[in-house]
Protein backbone atom coordinates (compact mmCIF):
# COMPACT_ATOMS: atom_id res chain seq x y z
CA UNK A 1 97.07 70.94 94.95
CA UNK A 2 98.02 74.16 93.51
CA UNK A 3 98.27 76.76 95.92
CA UNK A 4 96.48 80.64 95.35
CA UNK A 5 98.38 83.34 93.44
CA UNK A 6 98.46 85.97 95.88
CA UNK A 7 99.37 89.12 93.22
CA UNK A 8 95.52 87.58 92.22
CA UNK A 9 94.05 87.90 96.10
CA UNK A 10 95.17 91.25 96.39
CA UNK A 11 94.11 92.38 93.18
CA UNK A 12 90.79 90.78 94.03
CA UNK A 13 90.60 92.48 97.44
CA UNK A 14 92.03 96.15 95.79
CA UNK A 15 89.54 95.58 93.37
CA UNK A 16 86.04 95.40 95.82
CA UNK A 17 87.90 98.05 98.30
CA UNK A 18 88.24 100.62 95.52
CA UNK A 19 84.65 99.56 93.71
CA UNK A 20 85.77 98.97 90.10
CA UNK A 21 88.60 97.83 88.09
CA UNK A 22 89.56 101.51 86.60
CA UNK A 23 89.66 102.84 90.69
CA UNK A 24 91.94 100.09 91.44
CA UNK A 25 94.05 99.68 88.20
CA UNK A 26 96.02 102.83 89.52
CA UNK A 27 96.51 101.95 93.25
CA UNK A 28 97.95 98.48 92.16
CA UNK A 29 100.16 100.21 89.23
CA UNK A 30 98.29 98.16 86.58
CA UNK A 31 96.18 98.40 83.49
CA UNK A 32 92.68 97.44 83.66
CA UNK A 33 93.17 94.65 80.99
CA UNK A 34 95.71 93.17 83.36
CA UNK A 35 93.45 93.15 86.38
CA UNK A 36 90.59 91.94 84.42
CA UNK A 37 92.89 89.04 83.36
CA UNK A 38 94.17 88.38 87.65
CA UNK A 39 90.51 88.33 87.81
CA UNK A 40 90.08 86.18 85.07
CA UNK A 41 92.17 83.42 86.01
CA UNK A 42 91.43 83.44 89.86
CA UNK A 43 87.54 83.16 88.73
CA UNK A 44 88.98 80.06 86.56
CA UNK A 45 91.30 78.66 89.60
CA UNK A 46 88.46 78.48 91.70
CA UNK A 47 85.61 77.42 90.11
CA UNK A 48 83.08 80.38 90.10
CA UNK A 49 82.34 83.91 90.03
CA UNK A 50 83.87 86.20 92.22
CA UNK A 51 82.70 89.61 91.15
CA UNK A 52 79.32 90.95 89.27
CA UNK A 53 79.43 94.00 87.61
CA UNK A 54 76.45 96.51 87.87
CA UNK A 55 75.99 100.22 87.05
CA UNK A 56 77.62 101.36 90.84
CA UNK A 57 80.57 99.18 89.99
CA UNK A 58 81.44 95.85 91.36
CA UNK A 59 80.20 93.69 93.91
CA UNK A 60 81.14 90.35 95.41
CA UNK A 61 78.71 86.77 94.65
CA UNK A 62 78.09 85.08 97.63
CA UNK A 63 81.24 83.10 96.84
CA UNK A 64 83.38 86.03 96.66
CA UNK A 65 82.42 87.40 100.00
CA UNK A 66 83.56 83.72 101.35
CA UNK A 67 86.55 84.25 99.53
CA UNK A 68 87.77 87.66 100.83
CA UNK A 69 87.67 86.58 104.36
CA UNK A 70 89.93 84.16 103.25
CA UNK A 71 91.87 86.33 101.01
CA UNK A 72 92.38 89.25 103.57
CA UNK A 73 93.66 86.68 106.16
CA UNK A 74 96.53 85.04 103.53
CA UNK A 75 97.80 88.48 102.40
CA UNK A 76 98.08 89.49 106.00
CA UNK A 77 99.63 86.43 107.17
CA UNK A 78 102.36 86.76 104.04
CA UNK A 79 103.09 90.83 104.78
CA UNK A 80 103.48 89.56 108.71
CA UNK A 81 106.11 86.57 107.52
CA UNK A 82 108.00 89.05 105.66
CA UNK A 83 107.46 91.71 107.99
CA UNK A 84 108.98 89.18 110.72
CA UNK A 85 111.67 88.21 108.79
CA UNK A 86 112.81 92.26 108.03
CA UNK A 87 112.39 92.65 111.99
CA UNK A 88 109.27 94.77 111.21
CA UNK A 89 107.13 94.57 114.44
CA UNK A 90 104.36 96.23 116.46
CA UNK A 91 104.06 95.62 120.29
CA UNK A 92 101.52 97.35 122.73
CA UNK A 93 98.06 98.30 123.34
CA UNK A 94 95.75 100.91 121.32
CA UNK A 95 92.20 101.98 121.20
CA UNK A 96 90.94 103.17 117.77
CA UNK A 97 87.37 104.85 117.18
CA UNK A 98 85.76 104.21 113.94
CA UNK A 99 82.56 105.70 111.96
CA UNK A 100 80.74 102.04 111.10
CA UNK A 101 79.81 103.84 107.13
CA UNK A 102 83.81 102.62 106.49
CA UNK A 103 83.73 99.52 104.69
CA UNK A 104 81.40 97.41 106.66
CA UNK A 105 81.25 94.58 104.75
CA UNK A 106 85.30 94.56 104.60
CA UNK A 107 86.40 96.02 108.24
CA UNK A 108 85.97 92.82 110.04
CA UNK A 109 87.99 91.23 108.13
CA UNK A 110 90.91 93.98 107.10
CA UNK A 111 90.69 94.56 111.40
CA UNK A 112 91.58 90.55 111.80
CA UNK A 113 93.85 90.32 109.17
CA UNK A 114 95.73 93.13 111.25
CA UNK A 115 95.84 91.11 114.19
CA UNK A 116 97.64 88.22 112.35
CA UNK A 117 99.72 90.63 111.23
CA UNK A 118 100.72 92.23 114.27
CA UNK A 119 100.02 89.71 116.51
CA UNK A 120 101.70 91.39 119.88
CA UNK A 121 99.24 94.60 119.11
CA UNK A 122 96.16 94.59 120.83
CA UNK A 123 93.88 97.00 119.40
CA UNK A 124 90.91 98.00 121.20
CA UNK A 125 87.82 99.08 118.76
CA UNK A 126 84.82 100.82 119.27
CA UNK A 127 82.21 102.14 117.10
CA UNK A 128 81.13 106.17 116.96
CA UNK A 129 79.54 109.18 115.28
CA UNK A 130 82.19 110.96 112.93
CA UNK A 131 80.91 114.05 115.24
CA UNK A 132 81.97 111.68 118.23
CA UNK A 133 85.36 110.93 116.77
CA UNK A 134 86.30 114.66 115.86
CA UNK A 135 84.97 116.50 119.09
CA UNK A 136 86.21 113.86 121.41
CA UNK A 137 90.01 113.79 119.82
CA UNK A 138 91.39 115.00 122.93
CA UNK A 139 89.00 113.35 124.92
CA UNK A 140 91.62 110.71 126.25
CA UNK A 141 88.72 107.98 125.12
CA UNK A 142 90.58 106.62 122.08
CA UNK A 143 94.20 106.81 120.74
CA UNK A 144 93.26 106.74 116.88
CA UNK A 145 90.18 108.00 115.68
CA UNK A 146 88.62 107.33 111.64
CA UNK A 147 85.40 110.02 110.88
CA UNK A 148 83.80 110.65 108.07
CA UNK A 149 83.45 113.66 106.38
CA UNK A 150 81.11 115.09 104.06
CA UNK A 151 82.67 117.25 100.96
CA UNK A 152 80.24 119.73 100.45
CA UNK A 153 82.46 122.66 100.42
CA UNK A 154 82.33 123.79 103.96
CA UNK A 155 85.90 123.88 105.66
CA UNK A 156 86.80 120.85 107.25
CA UNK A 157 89.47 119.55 110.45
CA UNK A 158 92.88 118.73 109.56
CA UNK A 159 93.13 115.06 108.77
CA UNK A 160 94.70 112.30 106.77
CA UNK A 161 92.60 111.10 104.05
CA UNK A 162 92.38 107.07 103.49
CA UNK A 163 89.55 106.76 101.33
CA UNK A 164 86.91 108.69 99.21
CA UNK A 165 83.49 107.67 97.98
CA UNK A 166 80.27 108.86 96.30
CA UNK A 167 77.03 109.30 98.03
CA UNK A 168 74.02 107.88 96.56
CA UNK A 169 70.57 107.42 97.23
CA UNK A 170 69.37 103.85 97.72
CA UNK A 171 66.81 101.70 97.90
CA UNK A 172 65.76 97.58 97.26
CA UNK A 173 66.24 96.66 94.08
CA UNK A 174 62.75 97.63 92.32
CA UNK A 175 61.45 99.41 95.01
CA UNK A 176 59.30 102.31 93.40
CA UNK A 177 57.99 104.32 96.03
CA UNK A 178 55.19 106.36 93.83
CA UNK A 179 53.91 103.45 92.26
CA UNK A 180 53.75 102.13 96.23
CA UNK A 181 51.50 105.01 96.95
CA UNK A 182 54.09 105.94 99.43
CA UNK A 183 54.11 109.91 99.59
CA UNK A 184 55.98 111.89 100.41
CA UNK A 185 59.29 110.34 100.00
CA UNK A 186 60.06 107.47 103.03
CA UNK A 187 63.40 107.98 104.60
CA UNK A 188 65.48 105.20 106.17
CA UNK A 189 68.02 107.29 108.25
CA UNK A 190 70.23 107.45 111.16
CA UNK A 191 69.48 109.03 114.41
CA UNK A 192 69.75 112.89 114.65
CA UNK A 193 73.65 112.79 115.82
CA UNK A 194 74.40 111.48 113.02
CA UNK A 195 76.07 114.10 110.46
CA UNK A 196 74.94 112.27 107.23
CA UNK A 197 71.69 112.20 108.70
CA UNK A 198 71.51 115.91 109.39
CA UNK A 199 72.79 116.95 105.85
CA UNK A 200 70.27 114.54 103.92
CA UNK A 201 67.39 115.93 106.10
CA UNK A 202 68.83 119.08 105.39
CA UNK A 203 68.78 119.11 101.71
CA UNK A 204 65.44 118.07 101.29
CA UNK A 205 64.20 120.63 103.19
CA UNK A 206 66.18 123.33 101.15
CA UNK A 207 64.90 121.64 97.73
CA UNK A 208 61.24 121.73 99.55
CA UNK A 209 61.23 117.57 98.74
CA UNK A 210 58.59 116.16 101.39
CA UNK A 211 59.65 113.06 103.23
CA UNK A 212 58.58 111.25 106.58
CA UNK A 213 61.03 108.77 108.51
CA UNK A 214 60.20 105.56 107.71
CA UNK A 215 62.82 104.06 110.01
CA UNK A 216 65.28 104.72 112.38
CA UNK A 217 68.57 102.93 112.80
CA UNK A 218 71.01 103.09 115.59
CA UNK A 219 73.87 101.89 113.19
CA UNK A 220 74.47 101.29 109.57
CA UNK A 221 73.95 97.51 109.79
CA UNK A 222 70.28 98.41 111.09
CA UNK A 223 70.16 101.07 108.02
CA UNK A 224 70.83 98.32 105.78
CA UNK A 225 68.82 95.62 106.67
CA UNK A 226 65.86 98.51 106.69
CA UNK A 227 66.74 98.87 103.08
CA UNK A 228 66.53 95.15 102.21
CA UNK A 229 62.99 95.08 103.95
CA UNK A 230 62.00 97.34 101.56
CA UNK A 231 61.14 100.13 103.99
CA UNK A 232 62.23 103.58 102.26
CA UNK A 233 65.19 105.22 100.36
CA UNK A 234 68.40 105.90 102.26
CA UNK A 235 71.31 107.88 101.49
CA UNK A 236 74.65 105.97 101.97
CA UNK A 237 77.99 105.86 100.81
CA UNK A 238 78.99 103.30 98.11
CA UNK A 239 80.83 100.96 99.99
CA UNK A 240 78.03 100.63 102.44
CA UNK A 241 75.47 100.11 100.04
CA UNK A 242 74.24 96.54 100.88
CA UNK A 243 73.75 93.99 97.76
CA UNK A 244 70.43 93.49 96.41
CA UNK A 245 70.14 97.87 96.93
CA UNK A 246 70.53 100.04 94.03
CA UNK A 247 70.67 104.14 92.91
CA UNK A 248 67.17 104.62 93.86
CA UNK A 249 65.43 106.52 90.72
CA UNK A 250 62.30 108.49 90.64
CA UNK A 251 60.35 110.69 88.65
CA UNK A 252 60.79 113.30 91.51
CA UNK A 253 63.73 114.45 91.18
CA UNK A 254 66.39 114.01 94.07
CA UNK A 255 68.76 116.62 95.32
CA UNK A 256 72.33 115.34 93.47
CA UNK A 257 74.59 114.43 96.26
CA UNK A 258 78.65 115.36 96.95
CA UNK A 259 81.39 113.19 97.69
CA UNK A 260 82.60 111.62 101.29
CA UNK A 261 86.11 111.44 102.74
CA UNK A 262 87.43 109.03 105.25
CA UNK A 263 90.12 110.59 107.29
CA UNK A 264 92.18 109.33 110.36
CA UNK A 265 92.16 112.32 112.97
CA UNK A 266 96.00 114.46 113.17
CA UNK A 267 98.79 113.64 115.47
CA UNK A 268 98.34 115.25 118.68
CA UNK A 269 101.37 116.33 120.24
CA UNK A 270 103.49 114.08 122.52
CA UNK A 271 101.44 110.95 121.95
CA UNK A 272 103.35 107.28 122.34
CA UNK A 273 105.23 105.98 119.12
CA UNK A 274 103.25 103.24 119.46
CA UNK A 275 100.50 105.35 118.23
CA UNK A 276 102.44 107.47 115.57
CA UNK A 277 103.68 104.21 114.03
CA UNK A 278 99.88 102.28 113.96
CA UNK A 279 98.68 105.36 112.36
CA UNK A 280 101.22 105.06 109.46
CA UNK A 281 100.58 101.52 109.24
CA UNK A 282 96.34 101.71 109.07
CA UNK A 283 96.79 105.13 106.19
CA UNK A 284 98.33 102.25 104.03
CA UNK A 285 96.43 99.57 105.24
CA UNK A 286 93.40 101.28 104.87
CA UNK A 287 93.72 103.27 101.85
């Protein structure tokens, strides 16, 4: 049996991190014509679709989600063989505090392919507010902390930037909340700690939009499965936009929403190399 092109799995994985073929063609220093054709053939290798294509950009099928479990797992388990081989290793014990709007259909699996590829690190990780993760830096709670911060022009804490995405608002596919006779607008948020929570209530205020929480969430998994039930429009980052969801449109007109950034907090002086050198890895593993 012929075995997978890995070149294809990690232009397959690059291709639902980034959210479309022209975000990724640059981070993988390729054309879009030659990841559409990776695509093409690793769609033809196995058997079925991997990817649809919809106005936010790409999503996995059910069968693609299968497949990038799989997929993160082999392309970690080929950098740690090499890695091993060039003497490349990371030994110790590290907490790391992360906001759960990163990735959360992909962080499970990126977070275990990191443990087969650093086998001897034990990393510790908990889930927090981005407000959590910056005031509680010093804290002593957590070595490596990854917030999220809204772009909205304000001045914001030094940090290394991994990732950046668009916000949207979102709701079930088809869910119409005027012709639901549901006025004013239902809100699926967060609860009140919560930054993006904050700045959506916020902005409708200052555009004078009525709303009413429909639901409350403790975490974005919650969020999202409030959104499938149909309960009310949310406003999420893209990545975290569950499948089935889409740009909610309506004849009243929503505020129009700014960009996130996904930054791992500075260096604080005198921390363990240990640290200094997981940070470096997870900017490049997770950008």
């Amino acid at each position: 049996m012929r075995p997978f092109d890995l070149e294809q799995l990690r232009s397959f994985v690059t291709i639902l991190e980034c959210g479309s073929l022209s975000a990724a063609a640059p981070k993988l220093c390729r054309s879009q014509s030659a990841l559409s054709e990776q695509l093409r053939k690793l769609e033809t290798f196995t058997g079925v679709t991997l990817l649809e294509r919809g106005k936010k950009g790409v999503s996995p099928t059910p069968a693609g989600e299968r497949l990038l479990v799989h997929a993160l797992e082999l392309l970690a388990l080929s950098d740690c063989v090499l890695e091993d081989m060039r003497g490349v290793t990371l030994t110790g014990e590290l907490r790391l505090a992360i906001t759960d709007y990163f990735l959360p259909s992909a962080i499970a699996g990126m977070l275990k392919g990191l443990r087969t590829r650093y086998p001897q690190l034990r990393l510790h990780v908990s889930v927090r507010k981005s407000l959590q993760i910056e005031n509680g830096s010093n804290s002593g709670e957590f070595d490596i902390g990854l917030s999220m911060r809204i772009l909205d022009g304000r001045s914001l804490p030094e940090g290394i930037p991994v990732r950046r995405e668009a916000l949207r608002w979102v709701a079930l596919s088809g869910f119409d909340a005027q012709r639901e006779h549901l006025a004013p607008l239902p809100l699926v948020v967060l609860p009140q700690d919560c930054s993006l929570q904050r700045f959506t209530i916020d902005l409708l205020d200052a555009r004078g939009i009525p709303y009413v929480i429909a639901h409350s969430a403790s975490g974005v998994g919650g969020l999202q499965s409030a959104l499938m039930a149909g309960l009310g429009v949310a406003c999420l980052n893209s990545s975290a936009v569950p499948a089935g969801a889409e740009v909610y449109r309506s004849t009243q007109s929503l505020p129009a929403l700014p960009d996130v950034e996904f930054s791992l907090l500075p260096p604080r002086p005198g921390e363990a190399p240990l640290v200094s050198a997981v940070r470096e890895m997870l900017v490049t593993h997770f950008s």
